[in-house]
N, C-alpha and C. Protein backbone atom coordinates (compact mmCIF):
# COMPACT_ATOMS: atom_id res chain seq x y z
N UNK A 1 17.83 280.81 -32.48
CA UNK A 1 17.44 280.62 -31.12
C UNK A 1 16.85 281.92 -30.63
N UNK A 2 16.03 281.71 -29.87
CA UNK A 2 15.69 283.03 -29.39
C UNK A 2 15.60 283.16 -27.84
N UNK A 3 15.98 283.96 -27.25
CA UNK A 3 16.08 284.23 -26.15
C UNK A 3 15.27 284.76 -25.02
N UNK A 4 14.66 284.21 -24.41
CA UNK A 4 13.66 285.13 -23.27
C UNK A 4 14.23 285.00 -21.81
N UNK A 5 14.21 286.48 -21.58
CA UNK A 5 14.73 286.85 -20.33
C UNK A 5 13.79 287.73 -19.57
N UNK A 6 13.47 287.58 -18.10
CA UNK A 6 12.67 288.00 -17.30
C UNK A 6 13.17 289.69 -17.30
N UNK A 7 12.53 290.85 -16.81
CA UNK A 7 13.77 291.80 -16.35
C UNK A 7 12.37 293.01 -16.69
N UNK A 8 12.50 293.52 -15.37
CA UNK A 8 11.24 294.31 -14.93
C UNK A 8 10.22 294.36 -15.22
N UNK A 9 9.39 292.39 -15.46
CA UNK A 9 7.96 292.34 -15.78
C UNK A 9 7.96 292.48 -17.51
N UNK A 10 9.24 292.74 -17.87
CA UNK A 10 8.90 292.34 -19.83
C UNK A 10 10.24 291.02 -20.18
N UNK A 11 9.73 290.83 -20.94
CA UNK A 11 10.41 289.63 -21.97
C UNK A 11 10.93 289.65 -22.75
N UNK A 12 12.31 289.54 -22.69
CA UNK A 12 13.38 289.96 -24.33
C UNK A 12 13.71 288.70 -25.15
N UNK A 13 13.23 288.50 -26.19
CA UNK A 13 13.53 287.53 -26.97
C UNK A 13 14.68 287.80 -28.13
N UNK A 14 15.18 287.28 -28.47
CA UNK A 14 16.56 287.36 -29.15
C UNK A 14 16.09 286.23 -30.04
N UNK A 15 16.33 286.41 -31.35
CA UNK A 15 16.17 285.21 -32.76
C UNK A 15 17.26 285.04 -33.39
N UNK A 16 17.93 283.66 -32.93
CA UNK A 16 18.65 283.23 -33.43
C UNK A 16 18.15 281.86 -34.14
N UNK A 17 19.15 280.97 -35.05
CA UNK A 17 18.98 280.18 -35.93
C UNK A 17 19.76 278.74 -35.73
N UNK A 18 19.59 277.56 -35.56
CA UNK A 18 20.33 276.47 -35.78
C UNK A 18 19.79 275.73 -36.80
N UNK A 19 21.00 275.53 -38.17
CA UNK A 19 20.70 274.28 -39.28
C UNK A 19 21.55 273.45 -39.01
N UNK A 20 20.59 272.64 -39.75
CA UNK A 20 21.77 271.12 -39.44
C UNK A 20 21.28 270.57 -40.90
N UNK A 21 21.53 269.38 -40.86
CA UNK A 21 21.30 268.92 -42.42
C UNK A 21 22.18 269.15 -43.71
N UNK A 22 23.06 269.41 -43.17
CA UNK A 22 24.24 270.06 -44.95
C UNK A 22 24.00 271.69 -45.05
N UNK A 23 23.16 272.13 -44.05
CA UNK A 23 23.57 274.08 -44.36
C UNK A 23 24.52 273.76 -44.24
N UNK A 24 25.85 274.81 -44.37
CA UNK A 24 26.84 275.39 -44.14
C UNK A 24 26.61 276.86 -43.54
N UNK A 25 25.83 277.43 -43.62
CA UNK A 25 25.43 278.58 -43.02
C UNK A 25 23.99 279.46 -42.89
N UNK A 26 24.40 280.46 -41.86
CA UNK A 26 22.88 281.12 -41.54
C UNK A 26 22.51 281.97 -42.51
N UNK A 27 23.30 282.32 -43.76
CA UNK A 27 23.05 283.07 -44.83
C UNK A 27 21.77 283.22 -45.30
N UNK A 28 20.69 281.99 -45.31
CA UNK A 28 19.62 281.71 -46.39
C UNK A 28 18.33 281.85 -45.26
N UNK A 29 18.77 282.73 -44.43
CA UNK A 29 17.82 282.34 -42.90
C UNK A 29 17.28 283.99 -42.81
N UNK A 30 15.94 284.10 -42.58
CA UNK A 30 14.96 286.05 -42.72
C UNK A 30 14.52 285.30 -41.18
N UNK A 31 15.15 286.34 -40.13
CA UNK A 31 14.37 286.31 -39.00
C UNK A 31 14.25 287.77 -38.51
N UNK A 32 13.28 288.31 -37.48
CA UNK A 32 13.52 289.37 -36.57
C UNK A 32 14.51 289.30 -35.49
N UNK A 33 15.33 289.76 -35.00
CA UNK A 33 16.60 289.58 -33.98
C UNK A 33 15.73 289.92 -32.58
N UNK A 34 14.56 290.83 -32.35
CA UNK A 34 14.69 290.46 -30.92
C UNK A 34 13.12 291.01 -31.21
N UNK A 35 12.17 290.46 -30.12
CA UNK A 35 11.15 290.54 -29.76
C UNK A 35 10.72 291.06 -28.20
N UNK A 36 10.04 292.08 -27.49
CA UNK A 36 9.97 292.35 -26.50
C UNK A 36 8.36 292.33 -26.58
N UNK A 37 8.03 291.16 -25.36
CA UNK A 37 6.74 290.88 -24.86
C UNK A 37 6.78 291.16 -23.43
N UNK A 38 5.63 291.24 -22.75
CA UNK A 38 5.24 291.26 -21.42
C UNK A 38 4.39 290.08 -20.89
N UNK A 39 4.83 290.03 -19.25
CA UNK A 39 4.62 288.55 -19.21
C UNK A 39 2.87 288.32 -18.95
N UNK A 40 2.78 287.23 -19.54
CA UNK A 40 1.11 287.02 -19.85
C UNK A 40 0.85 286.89 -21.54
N UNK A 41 1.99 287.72 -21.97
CA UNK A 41 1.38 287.96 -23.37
C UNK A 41 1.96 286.05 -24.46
N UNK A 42 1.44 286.84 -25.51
CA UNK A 42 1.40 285.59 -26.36
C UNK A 42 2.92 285.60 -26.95
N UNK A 43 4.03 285.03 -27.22
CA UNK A 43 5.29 285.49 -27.78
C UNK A 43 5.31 284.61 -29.26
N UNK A 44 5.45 284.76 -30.66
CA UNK A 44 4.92 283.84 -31.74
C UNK A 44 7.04 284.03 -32.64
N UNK A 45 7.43 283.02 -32.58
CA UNK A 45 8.94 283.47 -33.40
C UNK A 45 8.56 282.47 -34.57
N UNK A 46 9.03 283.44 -35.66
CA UNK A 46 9.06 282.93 -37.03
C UNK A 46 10.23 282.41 -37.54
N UNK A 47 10.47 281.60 -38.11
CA UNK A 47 11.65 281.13 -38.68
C UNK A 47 11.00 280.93 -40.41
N UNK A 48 12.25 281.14 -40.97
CA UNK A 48 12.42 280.71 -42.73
C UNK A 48 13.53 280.48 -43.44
N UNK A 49 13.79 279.73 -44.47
CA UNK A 49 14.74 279.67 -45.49
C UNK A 49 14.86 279.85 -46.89
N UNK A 50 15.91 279.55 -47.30
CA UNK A 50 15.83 279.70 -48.71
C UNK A 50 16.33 278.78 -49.26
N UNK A 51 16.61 277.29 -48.46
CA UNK A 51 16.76 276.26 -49.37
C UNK A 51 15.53 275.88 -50.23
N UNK A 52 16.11 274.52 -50.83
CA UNK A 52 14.80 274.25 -52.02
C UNK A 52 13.80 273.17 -51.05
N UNK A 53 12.87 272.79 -51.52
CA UNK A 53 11.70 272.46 -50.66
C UNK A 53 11.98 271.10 -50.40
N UNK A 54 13.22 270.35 -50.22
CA UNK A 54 13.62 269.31 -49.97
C UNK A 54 14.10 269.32 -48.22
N UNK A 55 14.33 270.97 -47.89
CA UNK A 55 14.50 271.26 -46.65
C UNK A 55 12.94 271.52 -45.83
N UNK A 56 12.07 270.52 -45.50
CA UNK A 56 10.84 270.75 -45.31
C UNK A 56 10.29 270.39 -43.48
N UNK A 57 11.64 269.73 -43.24
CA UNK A 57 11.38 269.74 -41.87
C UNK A 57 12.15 270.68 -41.05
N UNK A 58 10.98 271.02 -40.02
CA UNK A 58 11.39 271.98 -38.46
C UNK A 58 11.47 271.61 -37.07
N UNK A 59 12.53 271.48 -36.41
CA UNK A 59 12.45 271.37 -35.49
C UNK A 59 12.58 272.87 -34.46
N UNK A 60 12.15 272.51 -33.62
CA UNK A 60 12.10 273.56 -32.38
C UNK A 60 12.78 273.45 -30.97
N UNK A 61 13.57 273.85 -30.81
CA UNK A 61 14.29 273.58 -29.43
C UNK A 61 14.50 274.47 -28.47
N UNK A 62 13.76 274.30 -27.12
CA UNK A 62 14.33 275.49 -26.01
C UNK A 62 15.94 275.20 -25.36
N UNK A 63 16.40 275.69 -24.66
CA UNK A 63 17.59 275.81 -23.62
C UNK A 63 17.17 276.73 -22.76
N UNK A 64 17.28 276.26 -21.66
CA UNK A 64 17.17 277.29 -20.23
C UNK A 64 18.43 277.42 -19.42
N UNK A 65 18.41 278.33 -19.28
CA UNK A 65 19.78 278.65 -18.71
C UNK A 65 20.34 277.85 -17.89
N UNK A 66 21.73 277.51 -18.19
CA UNK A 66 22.36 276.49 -17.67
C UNK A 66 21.93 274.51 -17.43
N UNK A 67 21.16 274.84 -18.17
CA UNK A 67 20.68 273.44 -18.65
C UNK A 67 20.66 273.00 -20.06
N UNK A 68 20.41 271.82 -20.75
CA UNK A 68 21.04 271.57 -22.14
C UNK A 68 19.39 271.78 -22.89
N UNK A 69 19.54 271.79 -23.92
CA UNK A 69 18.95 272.08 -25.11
C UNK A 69 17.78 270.82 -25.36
N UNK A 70 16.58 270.99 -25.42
CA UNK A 70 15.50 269.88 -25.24
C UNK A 70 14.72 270.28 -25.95
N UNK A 71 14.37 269.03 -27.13
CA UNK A 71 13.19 269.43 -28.46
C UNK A 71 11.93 269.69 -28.01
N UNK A 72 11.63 270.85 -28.55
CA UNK A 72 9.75 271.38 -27.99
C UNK A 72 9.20 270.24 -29.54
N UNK A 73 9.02 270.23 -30.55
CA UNK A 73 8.21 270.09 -31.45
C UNK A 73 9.03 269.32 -32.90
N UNK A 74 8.63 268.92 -33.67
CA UNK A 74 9.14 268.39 -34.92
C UNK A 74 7.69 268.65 -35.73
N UNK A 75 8.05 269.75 -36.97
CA UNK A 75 6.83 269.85 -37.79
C UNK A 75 7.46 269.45 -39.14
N UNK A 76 6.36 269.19 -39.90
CA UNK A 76 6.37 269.30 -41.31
C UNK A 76 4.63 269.62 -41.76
N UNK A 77 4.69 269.79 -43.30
CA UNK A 77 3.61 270.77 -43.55
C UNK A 77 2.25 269.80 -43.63
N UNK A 78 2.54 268.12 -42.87
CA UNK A 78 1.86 267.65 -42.90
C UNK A 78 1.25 267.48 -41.53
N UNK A 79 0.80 268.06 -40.57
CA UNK A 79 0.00 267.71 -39.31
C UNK A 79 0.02 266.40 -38.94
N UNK A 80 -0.42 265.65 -37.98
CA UNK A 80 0.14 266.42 -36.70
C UNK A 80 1.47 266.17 -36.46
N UNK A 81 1.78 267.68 -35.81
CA UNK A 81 3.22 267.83 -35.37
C UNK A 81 3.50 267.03 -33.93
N UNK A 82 4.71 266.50 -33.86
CA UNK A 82 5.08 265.59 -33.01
C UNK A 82 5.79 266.01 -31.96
N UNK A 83 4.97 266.31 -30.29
CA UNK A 83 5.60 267.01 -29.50
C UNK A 83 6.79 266.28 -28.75
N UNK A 84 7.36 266.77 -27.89
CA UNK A 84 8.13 266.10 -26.89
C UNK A 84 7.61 265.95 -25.85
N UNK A 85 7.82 265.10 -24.54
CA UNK A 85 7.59 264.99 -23.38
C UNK A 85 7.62 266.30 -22.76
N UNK A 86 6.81 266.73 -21.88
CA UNK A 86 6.74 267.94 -21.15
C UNK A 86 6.23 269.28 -22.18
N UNK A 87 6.27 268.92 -23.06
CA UNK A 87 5.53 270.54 -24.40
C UNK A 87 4.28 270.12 -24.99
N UNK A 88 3.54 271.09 -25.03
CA UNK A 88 1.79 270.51 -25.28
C UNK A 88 1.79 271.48 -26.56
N UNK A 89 0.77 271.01 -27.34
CA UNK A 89 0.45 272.21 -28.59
C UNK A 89 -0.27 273.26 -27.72
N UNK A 90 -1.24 273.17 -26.80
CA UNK A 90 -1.60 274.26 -26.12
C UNK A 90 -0.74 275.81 -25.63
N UNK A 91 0.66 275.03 -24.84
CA UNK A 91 1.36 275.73 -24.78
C UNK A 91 2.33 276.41 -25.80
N UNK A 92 2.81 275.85 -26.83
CA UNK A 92 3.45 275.98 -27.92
C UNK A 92 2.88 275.28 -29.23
N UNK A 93 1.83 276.24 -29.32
CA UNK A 93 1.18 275.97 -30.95
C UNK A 93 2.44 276.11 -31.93
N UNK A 94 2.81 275.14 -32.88
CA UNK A 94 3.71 275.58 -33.85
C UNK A 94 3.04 275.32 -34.95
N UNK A 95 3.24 276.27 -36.34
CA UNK A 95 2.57 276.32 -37.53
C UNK A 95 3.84 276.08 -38.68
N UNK A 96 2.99 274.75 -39.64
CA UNK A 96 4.08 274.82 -40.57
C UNK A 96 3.27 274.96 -41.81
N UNK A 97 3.54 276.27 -42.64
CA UNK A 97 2.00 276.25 -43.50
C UNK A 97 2.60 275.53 -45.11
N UNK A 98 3.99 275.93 -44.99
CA UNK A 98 4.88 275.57 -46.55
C UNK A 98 6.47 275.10 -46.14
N UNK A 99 7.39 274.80 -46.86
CA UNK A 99 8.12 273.79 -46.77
C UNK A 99 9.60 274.89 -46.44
N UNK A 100 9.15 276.17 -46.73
CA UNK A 100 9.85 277.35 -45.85
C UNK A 100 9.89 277.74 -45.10
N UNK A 101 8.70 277.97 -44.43
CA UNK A 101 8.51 278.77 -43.27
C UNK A 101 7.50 277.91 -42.04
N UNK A 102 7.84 278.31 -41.21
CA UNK A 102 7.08 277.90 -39.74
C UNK A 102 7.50 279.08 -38.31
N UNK A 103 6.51 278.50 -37.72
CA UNK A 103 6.42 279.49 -36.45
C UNK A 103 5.85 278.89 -35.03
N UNK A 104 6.62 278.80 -33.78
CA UNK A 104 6.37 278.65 -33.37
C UNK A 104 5.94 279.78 -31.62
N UNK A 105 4.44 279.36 -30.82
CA UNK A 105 4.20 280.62 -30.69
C UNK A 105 4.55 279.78 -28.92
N UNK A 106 5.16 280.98 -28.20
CA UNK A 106 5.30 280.61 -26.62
C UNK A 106 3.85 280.93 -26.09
N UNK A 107 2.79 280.38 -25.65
CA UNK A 107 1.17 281.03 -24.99
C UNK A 107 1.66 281.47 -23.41
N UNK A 108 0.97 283.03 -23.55
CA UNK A 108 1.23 283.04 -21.94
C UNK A 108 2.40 283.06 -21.16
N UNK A 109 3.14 284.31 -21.74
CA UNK A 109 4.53 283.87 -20.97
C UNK A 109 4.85 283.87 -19.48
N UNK A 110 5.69 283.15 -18.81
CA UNK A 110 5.85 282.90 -17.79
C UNK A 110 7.38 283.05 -17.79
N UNK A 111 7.66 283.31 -16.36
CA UNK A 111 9.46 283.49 -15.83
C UNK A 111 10.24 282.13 -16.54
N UNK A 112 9.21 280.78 -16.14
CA UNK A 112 9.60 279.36 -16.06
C UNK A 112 10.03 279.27 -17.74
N UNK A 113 9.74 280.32 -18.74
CA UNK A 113 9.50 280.35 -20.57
C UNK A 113 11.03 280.53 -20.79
N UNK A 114 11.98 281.77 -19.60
CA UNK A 114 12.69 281.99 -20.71
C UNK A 114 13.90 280.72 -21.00
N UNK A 115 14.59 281.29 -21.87
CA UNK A 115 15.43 280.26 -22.45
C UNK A 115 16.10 280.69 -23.81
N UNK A 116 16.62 280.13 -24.74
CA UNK A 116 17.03 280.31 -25.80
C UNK A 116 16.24 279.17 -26.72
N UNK A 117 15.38 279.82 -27.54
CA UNK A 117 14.54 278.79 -28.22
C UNK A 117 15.32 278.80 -29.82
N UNK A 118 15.37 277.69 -30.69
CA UNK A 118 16.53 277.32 -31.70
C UNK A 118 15.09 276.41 -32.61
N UNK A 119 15.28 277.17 -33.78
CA UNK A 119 14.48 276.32 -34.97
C UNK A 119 15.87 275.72 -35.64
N UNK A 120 15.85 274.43 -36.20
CA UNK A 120 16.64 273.96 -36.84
C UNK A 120 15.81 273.01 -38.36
N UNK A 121 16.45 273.17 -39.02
CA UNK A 121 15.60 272.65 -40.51
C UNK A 121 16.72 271.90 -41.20
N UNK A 122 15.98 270.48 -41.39
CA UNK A 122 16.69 269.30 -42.44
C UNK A 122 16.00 269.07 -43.12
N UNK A 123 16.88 268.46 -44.17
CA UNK A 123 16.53 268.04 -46.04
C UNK A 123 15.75 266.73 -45.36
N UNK A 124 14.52 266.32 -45.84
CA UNK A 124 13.49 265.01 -45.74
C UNK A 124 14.79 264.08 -46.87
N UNK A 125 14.70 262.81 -46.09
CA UNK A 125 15.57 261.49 -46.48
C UNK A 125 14.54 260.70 -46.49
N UNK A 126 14.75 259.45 -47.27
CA UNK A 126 13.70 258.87 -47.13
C UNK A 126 14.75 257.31 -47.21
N UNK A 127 14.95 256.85 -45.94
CA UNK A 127 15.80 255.50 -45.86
C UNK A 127 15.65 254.12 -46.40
N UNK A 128 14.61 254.39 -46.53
CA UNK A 128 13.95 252.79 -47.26
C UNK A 128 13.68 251.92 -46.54
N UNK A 129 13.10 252.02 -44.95
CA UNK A 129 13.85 250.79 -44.26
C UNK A 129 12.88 249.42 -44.90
């Protein structure tokens, strides 16, 4: 998850991680821990793993303070990525180039941005329906 907080005209982002899918832990996870942008600027958080390429989907999730946790994006390395209500690719371009890594970028930050933003990555199932 990463964190953006307003606080004298710059932006502190904090990178944190949510798996779901059978991780057991943040062990297999290369992020930067905090990012400091200014507001206007472009803010881009990377996420990666080290499961095997069966873990190929990303999701993206903000939280704003004191409110619950709401999906920005669902990628995989196949386009197009599938936004949520209220998140545009304009505003949050997310890139998924390989079945490790993705990034998603905040455009233009604004007060209304910060939050705690959370990549989470599951193993592709394929149900049969």
């Amino acid at each position: 998850m990463d964190i953006i907080i307003i606080k004298q005209d710059k932006l502190i982002l904090s990178v944190f991680l949510l798996w779901t899918a059978g991780i057991i832990d943040g062990n297999d996870v290369n992020q930067i821990p905090i990012l400091w942008k200014d507001k206007e600027q472009n803010a881009t958080i990377h996420c990666s793993h080290t499961k095997d390429a069966s873990y190929s989907q990303m999701y993206w999730y903000r939280q704003r303070p004191g409110k619950g946790m709401k999906q920005i994006v669902f990628t995989t390395t196949s386009p197009p990525h599938q936004y949520e209500s209220g998140f545009t690719e304009t505003k949050f371009p997310a890139q998924k180039e390989d079945y490790k890594t993705g990034s998603l970028t905040v455009v233009k930050l604004l007060p209304e941005d910060s939050g705690v933003y959370f990549c989470a990555v599951s193993q592709h199932s394929d149900t049969g329906d």
